[in-house]
Structure formats: structure tokens, C-alpha cells
ModelCIF file with pLDDT and N, C-alpha, C, O atoms, coordinates in Angstrom:
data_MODEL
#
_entry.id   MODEL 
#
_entity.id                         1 
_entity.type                       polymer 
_entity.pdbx_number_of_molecules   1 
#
_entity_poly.entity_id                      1 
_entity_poly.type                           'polypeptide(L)' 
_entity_poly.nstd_linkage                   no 
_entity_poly.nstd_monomer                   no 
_entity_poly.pdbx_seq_one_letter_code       
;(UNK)(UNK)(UNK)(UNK)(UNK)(UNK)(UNK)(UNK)(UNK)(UNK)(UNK)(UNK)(UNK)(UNK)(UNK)(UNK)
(UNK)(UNK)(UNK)(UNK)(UNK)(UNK)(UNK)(UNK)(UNK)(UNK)(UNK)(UNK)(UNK)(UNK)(UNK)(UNK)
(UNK)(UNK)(UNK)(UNK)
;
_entity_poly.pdbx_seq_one_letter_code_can   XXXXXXXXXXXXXXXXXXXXXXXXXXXXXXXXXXXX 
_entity_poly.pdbx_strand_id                 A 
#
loop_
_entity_poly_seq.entity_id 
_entity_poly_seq.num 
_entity_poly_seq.mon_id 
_entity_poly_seq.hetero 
1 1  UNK n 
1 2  UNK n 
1 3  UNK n 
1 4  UNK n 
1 5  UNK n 
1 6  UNK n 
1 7  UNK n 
1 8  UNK n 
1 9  UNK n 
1 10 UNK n 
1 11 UNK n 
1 12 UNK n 
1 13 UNK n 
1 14 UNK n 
1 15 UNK n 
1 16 UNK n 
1 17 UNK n 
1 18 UNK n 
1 19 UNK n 
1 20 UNK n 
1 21 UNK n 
1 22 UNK n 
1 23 UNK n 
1 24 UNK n 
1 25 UNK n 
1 26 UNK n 
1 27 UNK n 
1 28 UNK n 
1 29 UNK n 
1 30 UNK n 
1 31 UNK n 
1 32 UNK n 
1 33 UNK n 
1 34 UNK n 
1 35 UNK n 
1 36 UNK n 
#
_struct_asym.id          A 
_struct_asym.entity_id   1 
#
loop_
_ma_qa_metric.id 
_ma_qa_metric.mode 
_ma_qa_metric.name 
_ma_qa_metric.software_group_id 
_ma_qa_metric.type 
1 global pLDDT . pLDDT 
2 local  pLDDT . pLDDT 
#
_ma_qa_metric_global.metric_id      1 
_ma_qa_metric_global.metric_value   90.47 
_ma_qa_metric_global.model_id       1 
_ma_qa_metric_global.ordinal_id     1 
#
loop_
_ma_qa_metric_local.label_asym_id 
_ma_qa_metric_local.label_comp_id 
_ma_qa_metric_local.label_seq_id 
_ma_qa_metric_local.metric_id 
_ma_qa_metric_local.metric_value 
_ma_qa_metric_local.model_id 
_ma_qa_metric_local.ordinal_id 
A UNK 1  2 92.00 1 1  
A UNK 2  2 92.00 1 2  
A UNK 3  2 93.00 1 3  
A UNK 4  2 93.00 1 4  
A UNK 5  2 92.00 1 5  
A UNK 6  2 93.00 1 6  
A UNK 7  2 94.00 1 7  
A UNK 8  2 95.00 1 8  
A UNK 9  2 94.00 1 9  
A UNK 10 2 94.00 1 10 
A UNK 11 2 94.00 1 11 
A UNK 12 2 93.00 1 12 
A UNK 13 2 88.00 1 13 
A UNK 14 2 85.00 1 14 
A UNK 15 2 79.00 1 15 
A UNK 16 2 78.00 1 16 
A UNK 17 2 86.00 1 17 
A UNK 18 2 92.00 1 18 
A UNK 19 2 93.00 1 19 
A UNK 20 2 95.00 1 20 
A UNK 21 2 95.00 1 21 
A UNK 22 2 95.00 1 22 
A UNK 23 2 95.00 1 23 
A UNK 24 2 94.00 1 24 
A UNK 25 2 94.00 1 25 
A UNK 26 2 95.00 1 26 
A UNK 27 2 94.00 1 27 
A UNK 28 2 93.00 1 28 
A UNK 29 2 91.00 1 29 
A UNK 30 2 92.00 1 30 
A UNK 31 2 91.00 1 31 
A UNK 32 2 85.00 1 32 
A UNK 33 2 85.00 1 33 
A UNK 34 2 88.00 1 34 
A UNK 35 2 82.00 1 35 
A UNK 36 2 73.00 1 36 
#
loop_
_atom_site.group_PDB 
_atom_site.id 
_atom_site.type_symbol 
_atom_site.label_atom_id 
_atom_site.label_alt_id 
_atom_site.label_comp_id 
_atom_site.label_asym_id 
_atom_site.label_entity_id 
_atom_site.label_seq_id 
_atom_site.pdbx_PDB_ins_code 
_atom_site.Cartn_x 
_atom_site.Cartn_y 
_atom_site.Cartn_z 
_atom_site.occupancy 
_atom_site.B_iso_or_equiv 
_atom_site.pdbx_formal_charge 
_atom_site.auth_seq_id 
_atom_site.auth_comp_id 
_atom_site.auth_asym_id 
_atom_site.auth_atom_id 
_atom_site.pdbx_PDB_model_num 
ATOM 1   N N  . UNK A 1 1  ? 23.794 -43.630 -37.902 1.00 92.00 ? 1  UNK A N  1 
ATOM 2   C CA . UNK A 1 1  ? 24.735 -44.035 -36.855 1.00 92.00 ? 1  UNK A CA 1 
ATOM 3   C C  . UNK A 1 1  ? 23.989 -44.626 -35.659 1.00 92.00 ? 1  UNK A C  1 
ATOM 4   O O  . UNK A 1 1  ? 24.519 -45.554 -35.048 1.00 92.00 ? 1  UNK A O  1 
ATOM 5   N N  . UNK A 1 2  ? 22.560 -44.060 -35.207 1.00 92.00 ? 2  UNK A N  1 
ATOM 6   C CA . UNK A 1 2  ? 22.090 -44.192 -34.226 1.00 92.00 ? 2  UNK A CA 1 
ATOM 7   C C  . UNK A 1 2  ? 21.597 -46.191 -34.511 1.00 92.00 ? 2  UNK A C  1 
ATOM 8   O O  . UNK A 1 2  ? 21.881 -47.147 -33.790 1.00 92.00 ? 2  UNK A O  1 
ATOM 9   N N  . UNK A 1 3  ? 21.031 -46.169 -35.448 1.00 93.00 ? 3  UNK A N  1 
ATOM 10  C CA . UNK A 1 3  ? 20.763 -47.665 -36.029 1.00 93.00 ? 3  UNK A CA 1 
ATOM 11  C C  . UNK A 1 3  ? 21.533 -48.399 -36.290 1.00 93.00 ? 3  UNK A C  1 
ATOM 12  O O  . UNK A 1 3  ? 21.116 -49.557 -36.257 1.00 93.00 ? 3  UNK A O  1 
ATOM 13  N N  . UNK A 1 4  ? 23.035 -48.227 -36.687 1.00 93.00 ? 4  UNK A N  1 
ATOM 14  C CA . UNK A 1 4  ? 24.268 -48.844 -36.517 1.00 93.00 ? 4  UNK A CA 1 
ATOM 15  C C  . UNK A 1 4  ? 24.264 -49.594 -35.144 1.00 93.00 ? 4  UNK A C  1 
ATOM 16  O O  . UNK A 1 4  ? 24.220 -50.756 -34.740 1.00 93.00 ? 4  UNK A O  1 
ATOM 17  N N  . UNK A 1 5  ? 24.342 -48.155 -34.567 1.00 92.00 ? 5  UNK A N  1 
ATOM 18  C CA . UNK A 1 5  ? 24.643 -48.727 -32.992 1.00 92.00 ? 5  UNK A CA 1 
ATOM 19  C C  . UNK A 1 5  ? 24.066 -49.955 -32.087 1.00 92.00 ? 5  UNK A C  1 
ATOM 20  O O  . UNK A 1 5  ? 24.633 -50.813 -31.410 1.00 92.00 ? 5  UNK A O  1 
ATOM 21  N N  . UNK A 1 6  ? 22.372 -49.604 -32.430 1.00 93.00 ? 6  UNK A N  1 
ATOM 22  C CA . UNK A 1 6  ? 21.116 -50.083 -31.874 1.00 93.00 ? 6  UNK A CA 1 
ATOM 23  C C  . UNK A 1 6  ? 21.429 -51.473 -32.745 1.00 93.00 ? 6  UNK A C  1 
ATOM 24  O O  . UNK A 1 6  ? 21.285 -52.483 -32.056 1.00 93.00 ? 6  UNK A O  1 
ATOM 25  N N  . UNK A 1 7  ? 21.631 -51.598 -33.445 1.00 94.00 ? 7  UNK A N  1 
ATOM 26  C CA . UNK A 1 7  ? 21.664 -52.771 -34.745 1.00 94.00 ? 7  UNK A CA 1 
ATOM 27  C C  . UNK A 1 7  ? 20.256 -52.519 -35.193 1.00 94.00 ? 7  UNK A C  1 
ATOM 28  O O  . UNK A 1 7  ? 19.882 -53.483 -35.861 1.00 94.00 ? 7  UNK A O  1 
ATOM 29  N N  . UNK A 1 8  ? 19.424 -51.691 -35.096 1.00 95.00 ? 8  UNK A N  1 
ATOM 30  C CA . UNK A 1 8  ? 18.199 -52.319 -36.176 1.00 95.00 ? 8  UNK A CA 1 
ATOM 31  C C  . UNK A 1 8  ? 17.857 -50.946 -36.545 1.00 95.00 ? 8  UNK A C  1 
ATOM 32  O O  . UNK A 1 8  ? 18.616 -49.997 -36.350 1.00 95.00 ? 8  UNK A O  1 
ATOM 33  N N  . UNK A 1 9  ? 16.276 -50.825 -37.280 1.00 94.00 ? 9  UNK A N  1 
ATOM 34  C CA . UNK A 1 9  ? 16.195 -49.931 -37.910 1.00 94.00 ? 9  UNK A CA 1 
ATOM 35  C C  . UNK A 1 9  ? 15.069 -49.463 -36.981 1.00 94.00 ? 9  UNK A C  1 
ATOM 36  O O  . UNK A 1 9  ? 14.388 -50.226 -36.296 1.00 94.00 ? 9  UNK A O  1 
ATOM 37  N N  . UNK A 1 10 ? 14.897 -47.643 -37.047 1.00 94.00 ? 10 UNK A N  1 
ATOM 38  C CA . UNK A 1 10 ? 14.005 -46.910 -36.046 1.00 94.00 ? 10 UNK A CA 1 
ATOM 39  C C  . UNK A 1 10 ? 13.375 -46.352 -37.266 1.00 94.00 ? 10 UNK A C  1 
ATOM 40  O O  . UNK A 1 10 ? 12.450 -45.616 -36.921 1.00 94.00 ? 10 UNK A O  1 
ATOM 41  N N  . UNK A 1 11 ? 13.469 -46.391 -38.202 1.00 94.00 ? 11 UNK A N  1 
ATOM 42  C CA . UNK A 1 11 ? 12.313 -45.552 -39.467 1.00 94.00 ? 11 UNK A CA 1 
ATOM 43  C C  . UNK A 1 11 ? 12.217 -46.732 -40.253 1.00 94.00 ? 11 UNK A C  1 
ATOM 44  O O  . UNK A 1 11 ? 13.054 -47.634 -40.268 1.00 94.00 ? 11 UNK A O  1 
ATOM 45  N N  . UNK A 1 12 ? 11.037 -46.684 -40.984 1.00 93.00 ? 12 UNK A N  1 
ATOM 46  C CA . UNK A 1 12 ? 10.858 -47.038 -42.334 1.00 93.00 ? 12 UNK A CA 1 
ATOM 47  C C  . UNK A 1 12 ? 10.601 -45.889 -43.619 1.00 93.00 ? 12 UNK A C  1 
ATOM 48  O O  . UNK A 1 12 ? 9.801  -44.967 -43.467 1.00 93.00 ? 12 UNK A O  1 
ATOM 49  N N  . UNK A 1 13 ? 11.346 -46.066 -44.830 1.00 88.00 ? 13 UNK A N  1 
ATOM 50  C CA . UNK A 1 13 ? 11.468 -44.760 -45.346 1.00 88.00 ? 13 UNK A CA 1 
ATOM 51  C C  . UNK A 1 13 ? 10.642 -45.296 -46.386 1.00 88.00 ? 13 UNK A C  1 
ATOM 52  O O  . UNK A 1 13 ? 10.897 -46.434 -46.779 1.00 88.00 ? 13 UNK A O  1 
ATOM 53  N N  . UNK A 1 14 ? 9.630  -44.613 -46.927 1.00 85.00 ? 14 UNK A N  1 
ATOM 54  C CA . UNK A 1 14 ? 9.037  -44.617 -48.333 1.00 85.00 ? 14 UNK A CA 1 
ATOM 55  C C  . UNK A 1 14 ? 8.540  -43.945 -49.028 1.00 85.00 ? 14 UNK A C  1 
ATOM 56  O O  . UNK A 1 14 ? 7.390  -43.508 -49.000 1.00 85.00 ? 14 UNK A O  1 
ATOM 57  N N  . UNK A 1 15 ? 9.883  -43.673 -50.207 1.00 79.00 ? 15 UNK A N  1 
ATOM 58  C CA . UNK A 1 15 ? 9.958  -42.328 -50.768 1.00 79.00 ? 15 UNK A CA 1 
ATOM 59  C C  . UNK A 1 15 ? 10.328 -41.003 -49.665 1.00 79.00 ? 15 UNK A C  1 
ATOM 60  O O  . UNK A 1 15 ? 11.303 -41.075 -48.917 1.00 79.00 ? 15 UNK A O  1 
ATOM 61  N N  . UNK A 1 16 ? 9.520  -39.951 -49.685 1.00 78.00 ? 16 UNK A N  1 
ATOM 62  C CA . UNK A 1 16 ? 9.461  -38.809 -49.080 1.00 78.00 ? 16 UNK A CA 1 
ATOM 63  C C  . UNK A 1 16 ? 9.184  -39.257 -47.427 1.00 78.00 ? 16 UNK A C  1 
ATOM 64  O O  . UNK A 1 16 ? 9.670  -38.670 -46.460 1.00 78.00 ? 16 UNK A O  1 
ATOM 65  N N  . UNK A 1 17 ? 8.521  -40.129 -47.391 1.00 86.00 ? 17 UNK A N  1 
ATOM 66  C CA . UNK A 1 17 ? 7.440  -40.247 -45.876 1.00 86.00 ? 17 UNK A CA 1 
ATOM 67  C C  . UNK A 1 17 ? 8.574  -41.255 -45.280 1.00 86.00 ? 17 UNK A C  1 
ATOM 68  O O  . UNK A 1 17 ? 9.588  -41.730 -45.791 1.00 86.00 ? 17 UNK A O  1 
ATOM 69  N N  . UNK A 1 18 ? 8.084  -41.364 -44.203 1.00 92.00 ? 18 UNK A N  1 
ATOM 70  C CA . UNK A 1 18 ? 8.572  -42.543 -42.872 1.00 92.00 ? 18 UNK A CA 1 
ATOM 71  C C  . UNK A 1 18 ? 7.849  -41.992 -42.026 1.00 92.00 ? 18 UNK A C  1 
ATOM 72  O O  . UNK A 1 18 ? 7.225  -40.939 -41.896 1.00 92.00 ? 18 UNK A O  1 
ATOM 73  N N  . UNK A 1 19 ? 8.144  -43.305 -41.237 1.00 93.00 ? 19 UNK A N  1 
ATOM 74  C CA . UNK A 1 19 ? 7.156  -43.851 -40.083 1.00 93.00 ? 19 UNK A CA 1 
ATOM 75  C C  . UNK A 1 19 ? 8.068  -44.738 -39.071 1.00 93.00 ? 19 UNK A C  1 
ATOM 76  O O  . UNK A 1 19 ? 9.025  -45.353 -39.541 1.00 93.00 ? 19 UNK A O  1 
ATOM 77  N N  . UNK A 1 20 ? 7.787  -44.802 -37.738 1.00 95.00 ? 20 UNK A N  1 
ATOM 78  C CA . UNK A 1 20 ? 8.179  -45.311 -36.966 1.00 95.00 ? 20 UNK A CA 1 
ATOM 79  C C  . UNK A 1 20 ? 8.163  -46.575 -36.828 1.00 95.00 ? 20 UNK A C  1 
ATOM 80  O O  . UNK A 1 20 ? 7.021  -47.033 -36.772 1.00 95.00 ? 20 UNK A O  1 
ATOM 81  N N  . UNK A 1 21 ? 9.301  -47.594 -36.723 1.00 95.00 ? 21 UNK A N  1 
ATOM 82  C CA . UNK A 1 21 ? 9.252  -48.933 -37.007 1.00 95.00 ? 21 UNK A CA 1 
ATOM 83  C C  . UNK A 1 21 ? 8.719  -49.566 -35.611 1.00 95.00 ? 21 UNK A C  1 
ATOM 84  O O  . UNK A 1 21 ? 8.184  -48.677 -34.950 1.00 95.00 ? 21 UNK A O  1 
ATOM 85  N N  . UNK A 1 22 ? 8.703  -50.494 -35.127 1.00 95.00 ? 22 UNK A N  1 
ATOM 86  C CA . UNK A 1 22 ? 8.315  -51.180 -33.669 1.00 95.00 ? 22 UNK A CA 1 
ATOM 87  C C  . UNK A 1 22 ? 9.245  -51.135 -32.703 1.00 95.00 ? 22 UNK A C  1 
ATOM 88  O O  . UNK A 1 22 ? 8.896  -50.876 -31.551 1.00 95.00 ? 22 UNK A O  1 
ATOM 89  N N  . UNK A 1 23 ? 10.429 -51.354 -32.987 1.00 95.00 ? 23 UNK A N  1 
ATOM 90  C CA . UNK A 1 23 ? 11.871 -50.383 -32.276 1.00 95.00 ? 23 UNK A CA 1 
ATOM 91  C C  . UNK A 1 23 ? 12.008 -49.213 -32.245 1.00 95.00 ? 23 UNK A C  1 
ATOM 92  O O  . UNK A 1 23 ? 12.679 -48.674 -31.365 1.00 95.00 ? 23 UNK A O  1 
ATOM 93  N N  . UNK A 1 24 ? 11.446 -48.595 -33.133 1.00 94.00 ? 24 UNK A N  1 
ATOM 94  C CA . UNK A 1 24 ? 11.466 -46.768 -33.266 1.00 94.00 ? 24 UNK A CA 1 
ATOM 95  C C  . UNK A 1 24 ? 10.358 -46.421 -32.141 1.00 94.00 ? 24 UNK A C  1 
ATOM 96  O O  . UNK A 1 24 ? 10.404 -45.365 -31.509 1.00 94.00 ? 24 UNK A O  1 
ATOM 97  N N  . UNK A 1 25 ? 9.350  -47.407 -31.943 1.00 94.00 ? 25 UNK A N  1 
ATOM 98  C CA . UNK A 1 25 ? 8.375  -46.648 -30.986 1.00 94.00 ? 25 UNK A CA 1 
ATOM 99  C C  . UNK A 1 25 ? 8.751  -46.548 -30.029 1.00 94.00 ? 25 UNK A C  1 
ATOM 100 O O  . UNK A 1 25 ? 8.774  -45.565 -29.288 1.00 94.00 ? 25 UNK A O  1 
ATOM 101 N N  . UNK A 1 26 ? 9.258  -47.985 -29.833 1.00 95.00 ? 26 UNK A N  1 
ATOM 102 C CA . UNK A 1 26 ? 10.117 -48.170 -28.216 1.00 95.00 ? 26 UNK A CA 1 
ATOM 103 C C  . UNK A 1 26 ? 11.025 -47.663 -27.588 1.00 95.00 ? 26 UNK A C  1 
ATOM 104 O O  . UNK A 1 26 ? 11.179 -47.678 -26.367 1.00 95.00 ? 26 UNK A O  1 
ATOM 105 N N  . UNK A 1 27 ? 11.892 -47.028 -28.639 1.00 94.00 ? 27 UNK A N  1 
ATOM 106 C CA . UNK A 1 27 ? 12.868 -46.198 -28.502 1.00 94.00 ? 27 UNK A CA 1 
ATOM 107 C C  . UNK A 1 27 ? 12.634 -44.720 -28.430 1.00 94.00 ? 27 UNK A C  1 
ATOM 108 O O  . UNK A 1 27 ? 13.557 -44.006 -28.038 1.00 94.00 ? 27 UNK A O  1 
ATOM 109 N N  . UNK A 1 28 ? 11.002 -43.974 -28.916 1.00 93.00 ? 28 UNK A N  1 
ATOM 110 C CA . UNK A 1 28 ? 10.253 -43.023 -28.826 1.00 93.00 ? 28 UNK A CA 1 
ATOM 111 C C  . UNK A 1 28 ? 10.410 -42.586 -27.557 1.00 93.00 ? 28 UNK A C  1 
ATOM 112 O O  . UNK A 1 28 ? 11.008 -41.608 -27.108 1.00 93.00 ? 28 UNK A O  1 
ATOM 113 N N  . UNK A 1 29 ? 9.509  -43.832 -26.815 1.00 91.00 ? 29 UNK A N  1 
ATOM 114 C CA . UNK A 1 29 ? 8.885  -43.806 -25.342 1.00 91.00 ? 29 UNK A CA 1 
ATOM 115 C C  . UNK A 1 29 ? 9.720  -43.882 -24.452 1.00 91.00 ? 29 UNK A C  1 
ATOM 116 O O  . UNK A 1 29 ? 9.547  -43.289 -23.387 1.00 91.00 ? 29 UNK A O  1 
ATOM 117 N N  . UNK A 1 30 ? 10.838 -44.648 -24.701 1.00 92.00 ? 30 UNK A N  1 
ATOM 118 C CA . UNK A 1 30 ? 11.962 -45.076 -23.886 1.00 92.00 ? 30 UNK A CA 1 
ATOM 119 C C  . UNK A 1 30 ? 13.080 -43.298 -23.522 1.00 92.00 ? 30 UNK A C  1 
ATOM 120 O O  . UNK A 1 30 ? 13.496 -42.890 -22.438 1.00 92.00 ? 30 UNK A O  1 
ATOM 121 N N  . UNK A 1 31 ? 13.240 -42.642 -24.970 1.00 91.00 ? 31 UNK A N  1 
ATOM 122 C CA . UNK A 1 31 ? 13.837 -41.478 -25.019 1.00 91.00 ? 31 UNK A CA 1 
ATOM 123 C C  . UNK A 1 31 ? 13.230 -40.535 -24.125 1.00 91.00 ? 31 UNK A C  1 
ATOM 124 O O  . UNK A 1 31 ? 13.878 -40.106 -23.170 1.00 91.00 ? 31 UNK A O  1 
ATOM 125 N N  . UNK A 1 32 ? 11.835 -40.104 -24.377 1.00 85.00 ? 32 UNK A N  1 
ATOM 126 C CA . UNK A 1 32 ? 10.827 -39.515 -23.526 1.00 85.00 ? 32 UNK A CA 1 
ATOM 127 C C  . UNK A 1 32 ? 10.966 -39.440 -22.069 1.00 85.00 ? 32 UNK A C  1 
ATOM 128 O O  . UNK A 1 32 ? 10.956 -38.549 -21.220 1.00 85.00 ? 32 UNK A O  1 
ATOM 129 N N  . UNK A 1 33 ? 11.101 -40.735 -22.103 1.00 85.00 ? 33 UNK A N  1 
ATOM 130 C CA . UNK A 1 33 ? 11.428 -41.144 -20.514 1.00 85.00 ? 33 UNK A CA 1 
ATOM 131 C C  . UNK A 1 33 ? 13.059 -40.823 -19.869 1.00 85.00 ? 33 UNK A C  1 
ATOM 132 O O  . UNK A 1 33 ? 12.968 -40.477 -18.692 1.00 85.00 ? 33 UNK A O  1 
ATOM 133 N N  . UNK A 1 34 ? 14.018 -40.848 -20.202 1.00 88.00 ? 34 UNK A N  1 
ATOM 134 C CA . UNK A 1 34 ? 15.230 -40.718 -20.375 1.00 88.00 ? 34 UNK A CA 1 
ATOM 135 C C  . UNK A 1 34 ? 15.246 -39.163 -20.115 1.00 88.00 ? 34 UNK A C  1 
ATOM 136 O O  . UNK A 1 34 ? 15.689 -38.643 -19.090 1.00 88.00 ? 34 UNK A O  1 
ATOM 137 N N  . UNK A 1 35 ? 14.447 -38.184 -21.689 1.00 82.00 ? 35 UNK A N  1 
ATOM 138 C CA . UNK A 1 35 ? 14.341 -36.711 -21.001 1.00 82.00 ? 35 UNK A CA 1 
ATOM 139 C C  . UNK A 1 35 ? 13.870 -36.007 -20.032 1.00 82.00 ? 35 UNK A C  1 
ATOM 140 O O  . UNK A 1 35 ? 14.298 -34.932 -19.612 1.00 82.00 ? 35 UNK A O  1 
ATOM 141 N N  . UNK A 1 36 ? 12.711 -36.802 -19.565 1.00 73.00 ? 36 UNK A N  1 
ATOM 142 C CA . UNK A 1 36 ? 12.279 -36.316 -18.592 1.00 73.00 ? 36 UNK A CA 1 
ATOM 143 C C  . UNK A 1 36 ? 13.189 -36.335 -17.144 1.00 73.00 ? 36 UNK A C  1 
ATOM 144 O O  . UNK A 1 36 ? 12.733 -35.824 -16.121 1.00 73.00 ? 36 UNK A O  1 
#
């Protein structure tokens, strides 16, 4: 839903694992910031 919203994708999934896409980071740091 959250990637719906955003329109793009915040993981890359492969298989079992994922990883943070280049929007997912930004959106990492950006959240971080937001909680604080």
C-alpha cells in the first residue's frame, strides 16, 4: 500500500532477501527524520 501510494517501489525482493531500492533509502532517511 505504502508503494501504491508513493508510486514506486521501496524494496527489491529476491527470493527470501531484499534490499533497499534508491527511493527506499530516501524514504529511510527522510522517515528518520520525520521520527525524530
Amino acid at each position: 500500500e505504502l508503494e501504491a501510494q508513493l508510486k514506486t517501489k521501496v524494496f527489491d525482493r529476491n527470493g527470501t532477501k531484499i534490499k533497499l531500492t534508491r527511493a527506499g533509502e530516501l524514504l529511510l532517511a527522510r522517515t528518520e527524520q520525520i521520527f525524530e
